[in-house]
C-alpha atoms as a PDB file:
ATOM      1  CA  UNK A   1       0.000   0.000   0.000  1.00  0.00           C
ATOM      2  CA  UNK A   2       1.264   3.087  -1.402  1.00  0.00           C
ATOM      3  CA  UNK A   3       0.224   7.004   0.080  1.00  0.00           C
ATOM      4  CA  UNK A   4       0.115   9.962  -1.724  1.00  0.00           C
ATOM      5  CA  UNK A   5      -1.492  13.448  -1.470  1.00  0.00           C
ATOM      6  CA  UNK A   6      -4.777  13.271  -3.109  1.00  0.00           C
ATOM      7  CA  UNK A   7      -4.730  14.708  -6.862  1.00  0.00           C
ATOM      8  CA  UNK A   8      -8.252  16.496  -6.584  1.00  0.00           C
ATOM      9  CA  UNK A   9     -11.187  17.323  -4.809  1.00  0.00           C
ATOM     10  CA  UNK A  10     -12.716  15.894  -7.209  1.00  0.00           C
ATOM     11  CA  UNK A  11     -11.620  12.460  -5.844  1.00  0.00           C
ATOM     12  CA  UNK A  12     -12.291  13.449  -1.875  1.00  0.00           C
ATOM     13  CA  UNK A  13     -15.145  10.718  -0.516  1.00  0.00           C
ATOM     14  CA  UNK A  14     -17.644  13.317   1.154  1.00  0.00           C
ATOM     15  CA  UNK A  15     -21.515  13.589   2.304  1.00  0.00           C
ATOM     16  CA  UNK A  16     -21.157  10.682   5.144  1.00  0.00           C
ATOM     17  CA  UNK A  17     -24.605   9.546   6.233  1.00  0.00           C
ATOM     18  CA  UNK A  18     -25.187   7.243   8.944  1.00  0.00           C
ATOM     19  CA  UNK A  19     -28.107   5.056  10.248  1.00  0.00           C
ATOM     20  CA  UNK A  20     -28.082   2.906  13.426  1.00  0.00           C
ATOM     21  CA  UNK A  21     -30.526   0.264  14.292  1.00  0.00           C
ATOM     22  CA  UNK A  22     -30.042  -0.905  17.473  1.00  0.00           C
ATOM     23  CA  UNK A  23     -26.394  -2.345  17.138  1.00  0.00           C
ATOM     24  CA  UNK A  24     -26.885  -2.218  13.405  1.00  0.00           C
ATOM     25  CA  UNK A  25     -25.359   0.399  11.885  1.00  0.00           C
ATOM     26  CA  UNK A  26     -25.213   1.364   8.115  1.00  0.00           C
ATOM     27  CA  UNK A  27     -23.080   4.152   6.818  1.00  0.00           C
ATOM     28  CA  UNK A  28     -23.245   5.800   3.219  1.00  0.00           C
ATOM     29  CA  UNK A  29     -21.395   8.546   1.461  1.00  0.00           C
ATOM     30  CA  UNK A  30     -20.511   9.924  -2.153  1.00  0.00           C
ATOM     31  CA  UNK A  31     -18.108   7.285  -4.045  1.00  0.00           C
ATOM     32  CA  UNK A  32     -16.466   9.778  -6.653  1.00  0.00           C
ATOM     33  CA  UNK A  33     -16.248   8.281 -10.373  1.00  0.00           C
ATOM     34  CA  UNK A  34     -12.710   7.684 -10.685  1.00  0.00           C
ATOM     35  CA  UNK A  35     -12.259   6.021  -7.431  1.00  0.00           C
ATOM     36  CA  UNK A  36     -11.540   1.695  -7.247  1.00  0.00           C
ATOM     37  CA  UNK A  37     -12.049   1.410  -4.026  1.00  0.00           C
ATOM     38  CA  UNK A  38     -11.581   2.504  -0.111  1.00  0.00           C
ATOM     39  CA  UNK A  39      -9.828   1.722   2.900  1.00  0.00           C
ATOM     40  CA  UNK A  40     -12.211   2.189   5.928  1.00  0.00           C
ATOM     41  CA  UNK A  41     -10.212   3.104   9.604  1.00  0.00           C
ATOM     42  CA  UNK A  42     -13.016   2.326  13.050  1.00  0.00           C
ATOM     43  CA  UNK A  43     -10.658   3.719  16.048  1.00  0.00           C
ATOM     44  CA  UNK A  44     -12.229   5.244  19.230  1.00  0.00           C
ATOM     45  CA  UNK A  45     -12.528   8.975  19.511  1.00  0.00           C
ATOM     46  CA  UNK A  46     -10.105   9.120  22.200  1.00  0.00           C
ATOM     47  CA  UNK A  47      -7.303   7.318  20.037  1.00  0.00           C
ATOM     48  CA  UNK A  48      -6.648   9.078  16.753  1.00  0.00           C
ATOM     49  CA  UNK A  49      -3.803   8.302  14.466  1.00  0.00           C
ATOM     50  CA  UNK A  50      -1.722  10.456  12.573  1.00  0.00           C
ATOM     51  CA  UNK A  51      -1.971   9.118   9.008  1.00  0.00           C
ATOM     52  CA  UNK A  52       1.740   8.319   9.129  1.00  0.00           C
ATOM     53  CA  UNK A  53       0.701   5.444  11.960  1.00  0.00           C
ATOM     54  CA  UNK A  54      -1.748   3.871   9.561  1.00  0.00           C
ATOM     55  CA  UNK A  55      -1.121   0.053   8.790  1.00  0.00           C
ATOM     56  CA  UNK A  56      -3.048  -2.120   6.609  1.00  0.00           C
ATOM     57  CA  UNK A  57      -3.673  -4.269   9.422  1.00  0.00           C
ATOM     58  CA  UNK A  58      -5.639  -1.156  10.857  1.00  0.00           C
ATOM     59  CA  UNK A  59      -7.828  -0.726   8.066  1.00  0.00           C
ATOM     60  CA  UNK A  60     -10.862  -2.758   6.035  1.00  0.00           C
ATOM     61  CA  UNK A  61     -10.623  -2.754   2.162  1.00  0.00           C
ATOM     62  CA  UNK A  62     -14.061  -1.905   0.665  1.00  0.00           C
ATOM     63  CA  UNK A  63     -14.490  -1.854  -3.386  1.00  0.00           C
ATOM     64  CA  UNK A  64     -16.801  -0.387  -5.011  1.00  0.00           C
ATOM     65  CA  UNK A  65     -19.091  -3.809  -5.969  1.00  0.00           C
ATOM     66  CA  UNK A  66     -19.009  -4.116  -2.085  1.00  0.00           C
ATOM     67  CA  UNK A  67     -20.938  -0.968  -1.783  1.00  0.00           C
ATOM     68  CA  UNK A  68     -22.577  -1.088  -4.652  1.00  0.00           C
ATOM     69  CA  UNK A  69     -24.399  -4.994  -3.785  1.00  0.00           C
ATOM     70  CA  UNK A  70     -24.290  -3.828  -0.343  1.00  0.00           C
ATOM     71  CA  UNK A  71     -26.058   0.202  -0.808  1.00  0.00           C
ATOM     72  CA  UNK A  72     -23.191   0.902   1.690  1.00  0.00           C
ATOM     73  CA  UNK A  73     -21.201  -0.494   4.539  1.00  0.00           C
ATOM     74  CA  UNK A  74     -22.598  -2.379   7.532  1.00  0.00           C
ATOM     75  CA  UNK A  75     -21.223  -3.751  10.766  1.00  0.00           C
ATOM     76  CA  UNK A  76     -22.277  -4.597  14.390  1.00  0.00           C
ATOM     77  CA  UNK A  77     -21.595  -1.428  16.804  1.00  0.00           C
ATOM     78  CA  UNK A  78     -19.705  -3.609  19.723  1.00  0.00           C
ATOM     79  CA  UNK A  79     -17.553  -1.108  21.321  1.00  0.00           C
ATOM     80  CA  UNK A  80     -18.189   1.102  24.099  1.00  0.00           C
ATOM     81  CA  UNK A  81     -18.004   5.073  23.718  1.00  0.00           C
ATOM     82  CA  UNK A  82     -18.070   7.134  20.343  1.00  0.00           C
ATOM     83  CA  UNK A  83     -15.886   5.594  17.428  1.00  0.00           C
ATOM     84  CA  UNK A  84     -14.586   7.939  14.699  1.00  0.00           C
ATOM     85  CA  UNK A  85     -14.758   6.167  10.688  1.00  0.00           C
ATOM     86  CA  UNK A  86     -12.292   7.599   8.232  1.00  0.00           C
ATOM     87  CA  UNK A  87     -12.855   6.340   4.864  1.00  0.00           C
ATOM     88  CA  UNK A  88      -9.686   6.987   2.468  1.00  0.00           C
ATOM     89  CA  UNK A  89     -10.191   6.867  -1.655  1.00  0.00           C
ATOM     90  CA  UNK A  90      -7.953   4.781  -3.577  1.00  0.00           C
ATOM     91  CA  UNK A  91      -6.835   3.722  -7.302  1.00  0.00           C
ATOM     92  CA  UNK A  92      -4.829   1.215  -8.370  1.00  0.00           C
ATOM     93  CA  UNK A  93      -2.316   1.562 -10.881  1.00  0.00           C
ATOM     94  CA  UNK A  94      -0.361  -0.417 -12.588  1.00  0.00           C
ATOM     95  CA  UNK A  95      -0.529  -2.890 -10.459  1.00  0.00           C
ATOM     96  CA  UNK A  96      -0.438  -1.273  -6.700  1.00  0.00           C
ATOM     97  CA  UNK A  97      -2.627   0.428  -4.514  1.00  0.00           C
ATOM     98  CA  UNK A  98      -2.977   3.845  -4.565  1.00  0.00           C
ATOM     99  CA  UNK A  99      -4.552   5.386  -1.008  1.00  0.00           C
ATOM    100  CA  UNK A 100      -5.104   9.420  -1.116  1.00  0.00           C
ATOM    101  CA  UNK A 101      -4.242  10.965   1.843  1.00  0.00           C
ATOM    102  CA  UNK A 102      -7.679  13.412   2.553  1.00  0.00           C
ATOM    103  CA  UNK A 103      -6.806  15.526   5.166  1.00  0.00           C
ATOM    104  CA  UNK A 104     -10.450  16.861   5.632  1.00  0.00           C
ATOM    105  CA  UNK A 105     -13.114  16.088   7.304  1.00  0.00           C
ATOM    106  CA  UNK A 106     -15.821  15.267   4.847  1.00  0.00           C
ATOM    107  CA  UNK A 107     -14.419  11.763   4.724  1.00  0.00           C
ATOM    108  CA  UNK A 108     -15.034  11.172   8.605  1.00  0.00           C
ATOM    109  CA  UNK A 109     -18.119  10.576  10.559  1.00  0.00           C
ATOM    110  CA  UNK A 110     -18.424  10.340  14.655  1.00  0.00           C
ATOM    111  CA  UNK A 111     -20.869   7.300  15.542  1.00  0.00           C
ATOM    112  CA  UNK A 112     -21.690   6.713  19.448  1.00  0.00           C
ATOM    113  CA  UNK A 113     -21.103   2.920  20.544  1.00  0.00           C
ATOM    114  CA  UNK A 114     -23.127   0.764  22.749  1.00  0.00           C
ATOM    115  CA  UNK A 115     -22.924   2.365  26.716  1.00  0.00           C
ATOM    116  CA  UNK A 116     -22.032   1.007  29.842  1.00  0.00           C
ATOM    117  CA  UNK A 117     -23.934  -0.021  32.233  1.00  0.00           C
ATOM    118  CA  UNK A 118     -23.548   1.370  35.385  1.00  0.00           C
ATOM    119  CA  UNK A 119     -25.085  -0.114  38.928  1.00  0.00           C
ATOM    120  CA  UNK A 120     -25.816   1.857  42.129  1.00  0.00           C
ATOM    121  CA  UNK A 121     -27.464   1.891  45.070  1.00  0.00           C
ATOM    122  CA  UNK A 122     -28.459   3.910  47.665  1.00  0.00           C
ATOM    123  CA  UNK A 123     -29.298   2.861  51.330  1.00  0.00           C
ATOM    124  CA  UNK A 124     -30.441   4.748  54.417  1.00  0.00           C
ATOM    125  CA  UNK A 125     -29.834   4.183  58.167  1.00  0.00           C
ATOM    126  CA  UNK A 126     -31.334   6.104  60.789  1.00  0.00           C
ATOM    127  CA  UNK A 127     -31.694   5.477  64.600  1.00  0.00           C
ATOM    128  CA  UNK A 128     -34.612   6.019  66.381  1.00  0.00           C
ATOM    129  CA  UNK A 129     -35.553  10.036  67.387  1.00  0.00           C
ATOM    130  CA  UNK A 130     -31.854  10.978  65.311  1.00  0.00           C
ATOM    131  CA  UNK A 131     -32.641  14.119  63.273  1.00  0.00           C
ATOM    132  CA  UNK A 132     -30.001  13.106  60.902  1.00  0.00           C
ATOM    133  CA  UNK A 133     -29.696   9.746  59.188  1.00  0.00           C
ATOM    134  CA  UNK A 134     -26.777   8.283  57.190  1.00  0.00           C
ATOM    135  CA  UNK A 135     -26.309   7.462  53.542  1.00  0.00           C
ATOM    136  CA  UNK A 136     -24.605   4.640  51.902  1.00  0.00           C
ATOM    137  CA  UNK A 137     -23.851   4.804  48.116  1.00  0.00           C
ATOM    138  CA  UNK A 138     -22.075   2.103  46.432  1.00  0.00           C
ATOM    139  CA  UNK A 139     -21.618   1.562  42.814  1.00  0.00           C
ATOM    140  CA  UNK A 140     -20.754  -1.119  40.550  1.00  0.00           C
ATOM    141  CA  UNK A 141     -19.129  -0.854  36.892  1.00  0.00           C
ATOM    142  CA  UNK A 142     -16.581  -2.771  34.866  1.00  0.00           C
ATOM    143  CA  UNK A 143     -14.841   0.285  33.313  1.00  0.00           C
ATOM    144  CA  UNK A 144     -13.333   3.120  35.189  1.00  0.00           C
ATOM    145  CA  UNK A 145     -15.421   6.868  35.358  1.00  0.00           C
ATOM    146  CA  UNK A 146     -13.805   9.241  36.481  1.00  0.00           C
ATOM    147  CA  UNK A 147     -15.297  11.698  39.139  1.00  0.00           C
ATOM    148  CA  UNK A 148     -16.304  14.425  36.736  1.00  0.00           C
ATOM    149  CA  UNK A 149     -18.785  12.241  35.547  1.00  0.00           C
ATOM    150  CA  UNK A 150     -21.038  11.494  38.029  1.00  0.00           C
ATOM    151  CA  UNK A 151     -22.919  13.846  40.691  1.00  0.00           C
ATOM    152  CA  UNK A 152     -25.365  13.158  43.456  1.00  0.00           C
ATOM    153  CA  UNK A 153     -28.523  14.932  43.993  1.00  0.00           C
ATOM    154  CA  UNK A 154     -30.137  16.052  47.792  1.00  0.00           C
ATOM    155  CA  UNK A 155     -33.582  16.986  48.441  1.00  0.00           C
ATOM    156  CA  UNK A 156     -36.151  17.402  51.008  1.00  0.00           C
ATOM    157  CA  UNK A 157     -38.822  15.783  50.974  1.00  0.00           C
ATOM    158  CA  UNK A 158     -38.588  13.317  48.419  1.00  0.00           C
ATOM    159  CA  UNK A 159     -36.177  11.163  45.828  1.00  0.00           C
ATOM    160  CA  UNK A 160     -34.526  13.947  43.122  1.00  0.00           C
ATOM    161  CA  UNK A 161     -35.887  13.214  39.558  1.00  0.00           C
ATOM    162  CA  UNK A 162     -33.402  15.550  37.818  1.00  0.00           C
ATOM    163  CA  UNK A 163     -30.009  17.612  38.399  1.00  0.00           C
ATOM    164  CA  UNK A 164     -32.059  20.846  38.552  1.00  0.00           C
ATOM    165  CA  UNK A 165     -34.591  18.953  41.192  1.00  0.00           C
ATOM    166  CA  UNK A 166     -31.961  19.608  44.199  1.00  0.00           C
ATOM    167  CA  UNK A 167     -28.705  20.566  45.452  1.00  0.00           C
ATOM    168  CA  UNK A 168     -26.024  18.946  43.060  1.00  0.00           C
ATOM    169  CA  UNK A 169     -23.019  17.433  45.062  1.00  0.00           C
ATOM    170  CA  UNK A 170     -19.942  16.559  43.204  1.00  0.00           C
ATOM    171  CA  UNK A 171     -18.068  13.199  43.627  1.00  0.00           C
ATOM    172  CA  UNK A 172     -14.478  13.419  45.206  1.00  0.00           C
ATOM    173  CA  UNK A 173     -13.029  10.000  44.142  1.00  0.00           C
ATOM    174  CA  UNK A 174     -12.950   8.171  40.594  1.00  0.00           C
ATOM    175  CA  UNK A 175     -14.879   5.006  40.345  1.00  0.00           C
ATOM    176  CA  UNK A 176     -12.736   1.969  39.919  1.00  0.00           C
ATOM    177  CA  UNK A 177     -14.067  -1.199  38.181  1.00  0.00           C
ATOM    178  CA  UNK A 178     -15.543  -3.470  40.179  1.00  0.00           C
ATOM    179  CA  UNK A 179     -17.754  -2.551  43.332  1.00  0.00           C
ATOM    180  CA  UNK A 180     -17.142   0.451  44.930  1.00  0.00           C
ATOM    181  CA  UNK A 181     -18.882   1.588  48.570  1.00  0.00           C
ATOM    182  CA  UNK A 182     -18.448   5.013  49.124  1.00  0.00           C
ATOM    183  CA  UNK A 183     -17.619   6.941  52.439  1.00  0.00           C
ATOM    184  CA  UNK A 184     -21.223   7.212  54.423  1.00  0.00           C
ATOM    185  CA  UNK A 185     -22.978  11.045  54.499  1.00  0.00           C
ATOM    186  CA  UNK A 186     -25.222  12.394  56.718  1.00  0.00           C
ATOM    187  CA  UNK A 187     -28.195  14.046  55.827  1.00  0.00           C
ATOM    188  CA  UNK A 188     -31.439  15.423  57.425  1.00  0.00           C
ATOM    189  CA  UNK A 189     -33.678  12.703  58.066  1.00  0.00           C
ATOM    190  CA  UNK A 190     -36.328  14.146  55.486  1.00  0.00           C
ATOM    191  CA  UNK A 191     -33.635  14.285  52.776  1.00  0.00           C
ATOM    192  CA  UNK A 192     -33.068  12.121  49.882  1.00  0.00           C
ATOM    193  CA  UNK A 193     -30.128  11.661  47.572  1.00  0.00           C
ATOM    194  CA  UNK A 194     -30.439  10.093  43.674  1.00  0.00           C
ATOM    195  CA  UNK A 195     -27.084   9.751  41.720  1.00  0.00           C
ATOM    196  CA  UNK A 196     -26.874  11.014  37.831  1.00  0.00           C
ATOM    197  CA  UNK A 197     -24.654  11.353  35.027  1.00  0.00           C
ATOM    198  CA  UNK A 198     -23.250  15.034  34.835  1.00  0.00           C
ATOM    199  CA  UNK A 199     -24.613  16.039  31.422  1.00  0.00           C
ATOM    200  CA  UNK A 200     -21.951  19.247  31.687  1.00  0.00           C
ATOM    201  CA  UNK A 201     -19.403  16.030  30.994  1.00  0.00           C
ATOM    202  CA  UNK A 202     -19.909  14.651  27.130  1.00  0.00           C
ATOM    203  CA  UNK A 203     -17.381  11.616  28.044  1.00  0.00           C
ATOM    204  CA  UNK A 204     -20.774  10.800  30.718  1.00  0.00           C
ATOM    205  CA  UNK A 205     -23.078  10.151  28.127  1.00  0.00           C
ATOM    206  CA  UNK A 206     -21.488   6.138  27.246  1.00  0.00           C
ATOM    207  CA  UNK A 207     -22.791   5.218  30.774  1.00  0.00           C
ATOM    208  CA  UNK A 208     -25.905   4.119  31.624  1.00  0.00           C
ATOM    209  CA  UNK A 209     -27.346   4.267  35.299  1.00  0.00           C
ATOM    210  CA  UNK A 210     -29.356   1.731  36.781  1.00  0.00           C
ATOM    211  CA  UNK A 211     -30.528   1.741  39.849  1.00  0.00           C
ATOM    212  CA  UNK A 212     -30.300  -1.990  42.263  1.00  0.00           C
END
């Protein structure tokens, strides 16, 4: 496999479309006339390349009868967190592949993978006539989240059904994998706490919080 600066714009792949179906997804875009065929790079967001790390072993040949029989490219969505696809025009000639190095973005398109799922719970204890009662949080994941992520919501009176229904509370310890049980709090016995992803954080939104 052979790089060179792309000749034209006339050869750039462009107008990306995607369309996800559960873990189905199906991507599209423009396949210019005189291009044979593409090479296709999946990485996560958080782990771009420079193109002069690119190996063939990191990325999927696709010709044009592929897309053609196919109206596009498909694959299962099996990773967690937002993947970026980089699709790369090619020729051959004379006998070796030709890849174009496009240094825009029209031939890249962000997709968001399958989330997390995240397990908490929350448990009171309070002794008889105490005006204050203590809280026990513990939460259970198998990839780390940092504490930027996640906040905890207090309220009187009853459970917090939103970040804006309470006093937000951030979290002053990353979450580990595995189970993790949290310092106790006290609270006013007619409090209640709920925990929730920060939505101020974007790298939040592959986690999904479930409630044991």
């Amino acid at each position: 496999m052979n790089w060179e600066p792309i000749p034209s714009p006339n050869d750039e792949i462009r107008d990306i479309k995607k369309t996800i179906i559960d873990t189905r997804v199906h991507v599209q875009w423009y396949w210019p006339n005189g291009i044979d065929f593409v090479y296709i790079q999946q990485t996560p967001a958080d782990q771009g390349q420079s193109q002069k790390e690119f190996e063939p072993h990191f990325l999927k040949l696709y010709t044009r009868e592929e897309y053609k029989a196919n109206q596009g490219l498909f694959f299962n969505l099996e990773t967690m967190g937002q993947i970026v696809i980089r699709i790369f025009p090619g020729k051959k000639v004379d006998g070796h592949l030709i890849v174009f190095r496009q240094n825009n973005d029209q031939n890249r398109i962000n997709i968001n993978g399958s989330r997390a799922k995240v397990y908490f719970s929350i448990t009171y204890k309070q002794k008889l006539f105490q005006t204050l009662r203590k809280v026990k949080m513990s939460i259970t994941t198998e990839i780390p989240i940092s504490k930027e992520q996640l906040v905890y919501v207090k309220k009187r009176g009853s459970v917090p059904l939103s970040l804006e229904d309470g006093t937000i509370y951030p979290f002053i310890r990353d979450i580990v994998p595995g189970k993790t049980i949290l310092p106790e709090i006290e609270i006013n016995k007619h409090e209640f706490i709920q925990i929730f992803l920060n939505k101020g954080n974007d790298a939040a939104q592959p986690f999904e919080l479930i409630p044991v």
